[in-house]
C-alpha atoms as a PDB file:
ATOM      1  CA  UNK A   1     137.620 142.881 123.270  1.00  0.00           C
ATOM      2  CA  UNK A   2     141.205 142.147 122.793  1.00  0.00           C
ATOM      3  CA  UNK A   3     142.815 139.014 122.920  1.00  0.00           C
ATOM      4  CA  UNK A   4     144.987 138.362 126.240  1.00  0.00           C
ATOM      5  CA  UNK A   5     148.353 136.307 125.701  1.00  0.00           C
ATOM      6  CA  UNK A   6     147.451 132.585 126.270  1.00  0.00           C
ATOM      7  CA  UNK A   7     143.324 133.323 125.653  1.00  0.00           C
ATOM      8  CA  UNK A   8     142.014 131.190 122.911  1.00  0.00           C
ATOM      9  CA  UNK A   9     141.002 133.288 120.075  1.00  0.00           C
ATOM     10  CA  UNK A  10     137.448 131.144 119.794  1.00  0.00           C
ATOM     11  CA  UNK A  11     136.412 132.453 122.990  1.00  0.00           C
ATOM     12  CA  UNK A  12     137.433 135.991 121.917  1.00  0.00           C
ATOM     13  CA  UNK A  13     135.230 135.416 118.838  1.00  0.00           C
ATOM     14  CA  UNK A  14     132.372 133.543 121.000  1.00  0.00           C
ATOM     15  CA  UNK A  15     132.755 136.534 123.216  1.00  0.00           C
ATOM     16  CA  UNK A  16     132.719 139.599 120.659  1.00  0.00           C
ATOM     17  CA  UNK A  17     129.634 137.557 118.683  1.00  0.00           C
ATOM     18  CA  UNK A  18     127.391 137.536 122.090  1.00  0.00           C
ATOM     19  CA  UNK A  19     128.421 141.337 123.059  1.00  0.00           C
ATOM     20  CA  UNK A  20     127.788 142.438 119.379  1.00  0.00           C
ATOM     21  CA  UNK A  21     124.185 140.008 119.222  1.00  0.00           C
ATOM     22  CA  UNK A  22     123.081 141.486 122.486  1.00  0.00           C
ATOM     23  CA  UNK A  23     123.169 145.055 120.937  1.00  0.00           C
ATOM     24  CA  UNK A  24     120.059 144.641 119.114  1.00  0.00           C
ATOM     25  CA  UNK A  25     119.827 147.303 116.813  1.00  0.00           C
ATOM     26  CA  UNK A  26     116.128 148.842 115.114  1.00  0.00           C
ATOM     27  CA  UNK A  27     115.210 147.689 111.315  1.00  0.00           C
ATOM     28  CA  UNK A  28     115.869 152.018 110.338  1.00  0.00           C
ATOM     29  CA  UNK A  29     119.074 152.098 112.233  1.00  0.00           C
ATOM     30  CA  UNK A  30     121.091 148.984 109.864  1.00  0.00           C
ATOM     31  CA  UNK A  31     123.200 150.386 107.314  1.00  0.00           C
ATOM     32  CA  UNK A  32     126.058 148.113 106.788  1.00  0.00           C
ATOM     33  CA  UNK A  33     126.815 144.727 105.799  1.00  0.00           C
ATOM     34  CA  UNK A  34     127.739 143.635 109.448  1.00  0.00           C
ATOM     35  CA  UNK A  35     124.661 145.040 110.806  1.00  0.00           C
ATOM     36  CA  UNK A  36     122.399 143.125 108.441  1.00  0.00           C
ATOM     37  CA  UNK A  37     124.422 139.628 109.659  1.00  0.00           C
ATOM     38  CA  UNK A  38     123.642 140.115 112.964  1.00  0.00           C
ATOM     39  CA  UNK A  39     119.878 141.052 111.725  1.00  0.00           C
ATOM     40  CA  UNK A  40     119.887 137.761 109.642  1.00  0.00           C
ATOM     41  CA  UNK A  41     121.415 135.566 112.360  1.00  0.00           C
ATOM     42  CA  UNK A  42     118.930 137.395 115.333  1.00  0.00           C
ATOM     43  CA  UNK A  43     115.952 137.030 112.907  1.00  0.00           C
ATOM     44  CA  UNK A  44     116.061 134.476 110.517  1.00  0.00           C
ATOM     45  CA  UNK A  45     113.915 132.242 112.359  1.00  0.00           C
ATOM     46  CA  UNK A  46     111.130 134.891 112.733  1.00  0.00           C
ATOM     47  CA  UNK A  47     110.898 137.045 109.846  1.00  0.00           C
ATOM     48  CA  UNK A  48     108.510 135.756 107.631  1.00  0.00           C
ATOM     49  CA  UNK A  49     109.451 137.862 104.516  1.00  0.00           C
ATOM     50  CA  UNK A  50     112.799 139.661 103.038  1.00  0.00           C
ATOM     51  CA  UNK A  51     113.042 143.125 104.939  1.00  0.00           C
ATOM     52  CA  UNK A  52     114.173 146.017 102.186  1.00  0.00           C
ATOM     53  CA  UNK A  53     117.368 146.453 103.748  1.00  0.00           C
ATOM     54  CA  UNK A  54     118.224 142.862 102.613  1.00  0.00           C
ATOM     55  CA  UNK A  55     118.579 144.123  99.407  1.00  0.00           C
ATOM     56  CA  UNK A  56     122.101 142.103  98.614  1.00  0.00           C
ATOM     57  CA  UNK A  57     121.729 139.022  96.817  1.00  0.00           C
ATOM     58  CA  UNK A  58     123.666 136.358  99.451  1.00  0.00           C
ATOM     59  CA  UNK A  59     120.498 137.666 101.740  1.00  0.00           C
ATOM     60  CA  UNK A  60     117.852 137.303  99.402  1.00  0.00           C
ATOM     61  CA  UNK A  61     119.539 133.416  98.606  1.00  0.00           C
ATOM     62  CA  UNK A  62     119.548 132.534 102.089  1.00  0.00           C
ATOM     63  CA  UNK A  63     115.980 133.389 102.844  1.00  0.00           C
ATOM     64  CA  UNK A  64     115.450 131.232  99.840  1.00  0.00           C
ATOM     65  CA  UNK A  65     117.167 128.287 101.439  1.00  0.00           C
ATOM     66  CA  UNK A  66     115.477 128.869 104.541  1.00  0.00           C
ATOM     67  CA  UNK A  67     111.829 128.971 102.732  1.00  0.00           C
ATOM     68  CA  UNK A  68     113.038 125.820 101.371  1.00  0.00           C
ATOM     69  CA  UNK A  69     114.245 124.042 104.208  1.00  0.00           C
ATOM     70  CA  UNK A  70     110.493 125.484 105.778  1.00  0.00           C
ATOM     71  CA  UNK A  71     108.392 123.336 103.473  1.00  0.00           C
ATOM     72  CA  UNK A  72     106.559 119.907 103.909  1.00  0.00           C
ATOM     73  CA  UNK A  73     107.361 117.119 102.209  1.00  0.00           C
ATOM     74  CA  UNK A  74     104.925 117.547  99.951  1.00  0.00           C
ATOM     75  CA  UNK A  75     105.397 121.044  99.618  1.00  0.00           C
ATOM     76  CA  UNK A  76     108.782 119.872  98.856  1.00  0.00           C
ATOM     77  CA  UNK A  77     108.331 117.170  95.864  1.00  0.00           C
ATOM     78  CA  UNK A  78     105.897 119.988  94.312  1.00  0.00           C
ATOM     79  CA  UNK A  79     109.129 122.494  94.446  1.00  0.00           C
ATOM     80  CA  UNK A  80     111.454 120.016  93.337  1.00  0.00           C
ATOM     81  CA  UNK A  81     108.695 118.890  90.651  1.00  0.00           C
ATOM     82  CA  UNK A  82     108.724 122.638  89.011  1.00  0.00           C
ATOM     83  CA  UNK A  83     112.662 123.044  89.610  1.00  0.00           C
ATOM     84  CA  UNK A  84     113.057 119.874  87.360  1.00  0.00           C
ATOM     85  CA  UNK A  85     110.425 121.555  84.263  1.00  0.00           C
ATOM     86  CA  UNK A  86     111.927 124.752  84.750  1.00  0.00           C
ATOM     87  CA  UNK A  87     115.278 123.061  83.852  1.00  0.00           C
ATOM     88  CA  UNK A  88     113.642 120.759  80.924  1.00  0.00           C
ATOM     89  CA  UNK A  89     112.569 123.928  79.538  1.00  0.00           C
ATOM     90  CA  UNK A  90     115.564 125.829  80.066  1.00  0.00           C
ATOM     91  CA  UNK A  91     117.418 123.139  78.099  1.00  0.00           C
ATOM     92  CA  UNK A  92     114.860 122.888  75.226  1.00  0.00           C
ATOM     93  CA  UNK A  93     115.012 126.710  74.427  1.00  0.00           C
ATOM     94  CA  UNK A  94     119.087 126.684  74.947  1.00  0.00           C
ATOM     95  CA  UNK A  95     119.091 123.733  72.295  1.00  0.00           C
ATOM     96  CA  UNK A  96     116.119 125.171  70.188  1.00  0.00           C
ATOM     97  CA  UNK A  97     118.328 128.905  70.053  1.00  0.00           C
ATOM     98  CA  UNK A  98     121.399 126.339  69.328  1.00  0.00           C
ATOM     99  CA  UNK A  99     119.310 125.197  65.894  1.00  0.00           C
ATOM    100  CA  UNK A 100     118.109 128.222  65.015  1.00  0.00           C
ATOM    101  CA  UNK A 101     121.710 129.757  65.213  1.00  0.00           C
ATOM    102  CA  UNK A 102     123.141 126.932  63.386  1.00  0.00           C
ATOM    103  CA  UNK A 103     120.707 126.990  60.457  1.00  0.00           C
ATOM    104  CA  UNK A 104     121.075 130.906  60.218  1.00  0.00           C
ATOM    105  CA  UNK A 105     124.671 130.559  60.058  1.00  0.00           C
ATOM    106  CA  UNK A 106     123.729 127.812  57.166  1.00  0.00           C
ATOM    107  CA  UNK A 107     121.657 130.365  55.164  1.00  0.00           C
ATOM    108  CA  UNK A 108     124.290 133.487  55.283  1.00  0.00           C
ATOM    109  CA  UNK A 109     126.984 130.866  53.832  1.00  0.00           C
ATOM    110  CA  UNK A 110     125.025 129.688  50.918  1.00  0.00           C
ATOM    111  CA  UNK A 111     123.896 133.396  50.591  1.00  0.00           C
ATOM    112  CA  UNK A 112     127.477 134.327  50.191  1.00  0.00           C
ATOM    113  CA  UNK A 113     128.363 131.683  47.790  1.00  0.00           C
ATOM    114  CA  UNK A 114     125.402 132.864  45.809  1.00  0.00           C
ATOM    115  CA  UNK A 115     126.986 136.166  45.920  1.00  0.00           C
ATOM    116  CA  UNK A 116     130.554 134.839  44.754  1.00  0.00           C
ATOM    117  CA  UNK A 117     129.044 132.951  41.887  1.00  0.00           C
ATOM    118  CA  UNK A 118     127.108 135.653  40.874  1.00  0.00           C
ATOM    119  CA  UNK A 119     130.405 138.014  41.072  1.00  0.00           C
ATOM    120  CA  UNK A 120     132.357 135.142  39.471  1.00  0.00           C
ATOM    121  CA  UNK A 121     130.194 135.223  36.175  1.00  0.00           C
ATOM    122  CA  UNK A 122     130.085 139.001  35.862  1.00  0.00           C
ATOM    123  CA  UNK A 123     134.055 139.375  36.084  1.00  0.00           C
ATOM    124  CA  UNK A 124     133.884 136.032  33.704  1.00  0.00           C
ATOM    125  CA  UNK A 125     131.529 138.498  31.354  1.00  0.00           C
ATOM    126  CA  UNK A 126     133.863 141.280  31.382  1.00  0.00           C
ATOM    127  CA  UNK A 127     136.415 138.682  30.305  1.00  0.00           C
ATOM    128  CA  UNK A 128     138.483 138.273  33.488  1.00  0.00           C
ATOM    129  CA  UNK A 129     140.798 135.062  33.618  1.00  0.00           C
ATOM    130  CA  UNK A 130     138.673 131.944  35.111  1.00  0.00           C
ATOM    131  CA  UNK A 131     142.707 131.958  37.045  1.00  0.00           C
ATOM    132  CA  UNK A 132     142.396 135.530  38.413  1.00  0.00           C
ATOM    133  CA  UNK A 133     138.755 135.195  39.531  1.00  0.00           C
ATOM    134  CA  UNK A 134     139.582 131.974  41.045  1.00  0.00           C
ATOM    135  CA  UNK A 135     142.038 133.168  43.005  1.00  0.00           C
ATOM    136  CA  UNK A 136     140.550 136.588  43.733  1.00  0.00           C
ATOM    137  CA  UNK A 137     137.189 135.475  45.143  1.00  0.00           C
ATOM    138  CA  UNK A 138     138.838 132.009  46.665  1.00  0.00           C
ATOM    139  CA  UNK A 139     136.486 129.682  44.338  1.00  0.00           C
ATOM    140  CA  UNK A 140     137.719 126.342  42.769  1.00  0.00           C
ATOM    141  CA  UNK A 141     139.049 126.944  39.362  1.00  0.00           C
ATOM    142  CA  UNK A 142     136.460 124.248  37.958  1.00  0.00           C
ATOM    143  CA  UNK A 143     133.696 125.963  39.519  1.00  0.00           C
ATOM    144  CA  UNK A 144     134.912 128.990  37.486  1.00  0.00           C
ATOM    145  CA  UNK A 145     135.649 127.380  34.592  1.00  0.00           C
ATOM    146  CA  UNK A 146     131.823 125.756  34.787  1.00  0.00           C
ATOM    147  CA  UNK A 147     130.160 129.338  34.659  1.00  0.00           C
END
């Protein structure tokens, strides 16, 4: 298992990878990461579904690839075809949320301005300066002085 001086340490590896594929271990009996690589690189070829101890995500993407790289050419185009509208309609709700964000946004400014206009002519009714409201609610002095 260990690497004698002058040995080439890709033989080692080709070496440990054949002893460690050879011990074939049952579906029950994988528990850890290494276990399920040596599963995946036994089996991929075979299995025609996910087994439930694949539960990681890099395992569940590579049997994706692999379905892909399974299908027929027009199997293929139809895929491709529905990745394509799935992306067209991914973008149309991203820039559709975009709007709707953007015109909310729109409506609570002119909502507050409302609001400072309407504070600006009750402090102008209690006889505030148009100077001090100005300044106090950050409102041009000849909007102010309009009211």
């Amino acid at each position: 298992m260990f690497q004698k001086v002058g040995e080439s340490s890709h033989k080692t590896c080709f070496n440990f990878f054949l002893f460690y594929a050879r011990s074939v271990k049952k579906d029950e009996e994988i528990k850890t990461d290494k276990d399920r690589w040596f599963w995946l690189l036994n089996n991929l070829s075979k299995a025609d579904k996910i087994p439930t101890f694949m539960n990681k995500r890099i395992f569940q993407r590579i049997f994706k690839i692999a379905e892909v790289s399974n299908l027929t050419k027009e199997e293929r185009m139809a895929y491709e075809a529905s990745l394509q509208d799935k992306w067209l309609w991914n973008s149309a709700m991203s820039l559709a949320e975009k709007k709707a964000a953007e015109k909310a946004a729109e409506k609570e400014r002119l909502k507050a301005d409302q609001e400072k206009l309407a504070s600006a002519q009750s402090f102008k009714k209690a006889g505030v300066a148009n100077h001090v409201i100005a300044e106090s609610l950050k409102l041009p002095l000849a909007v102010v002085e309009k009211l």
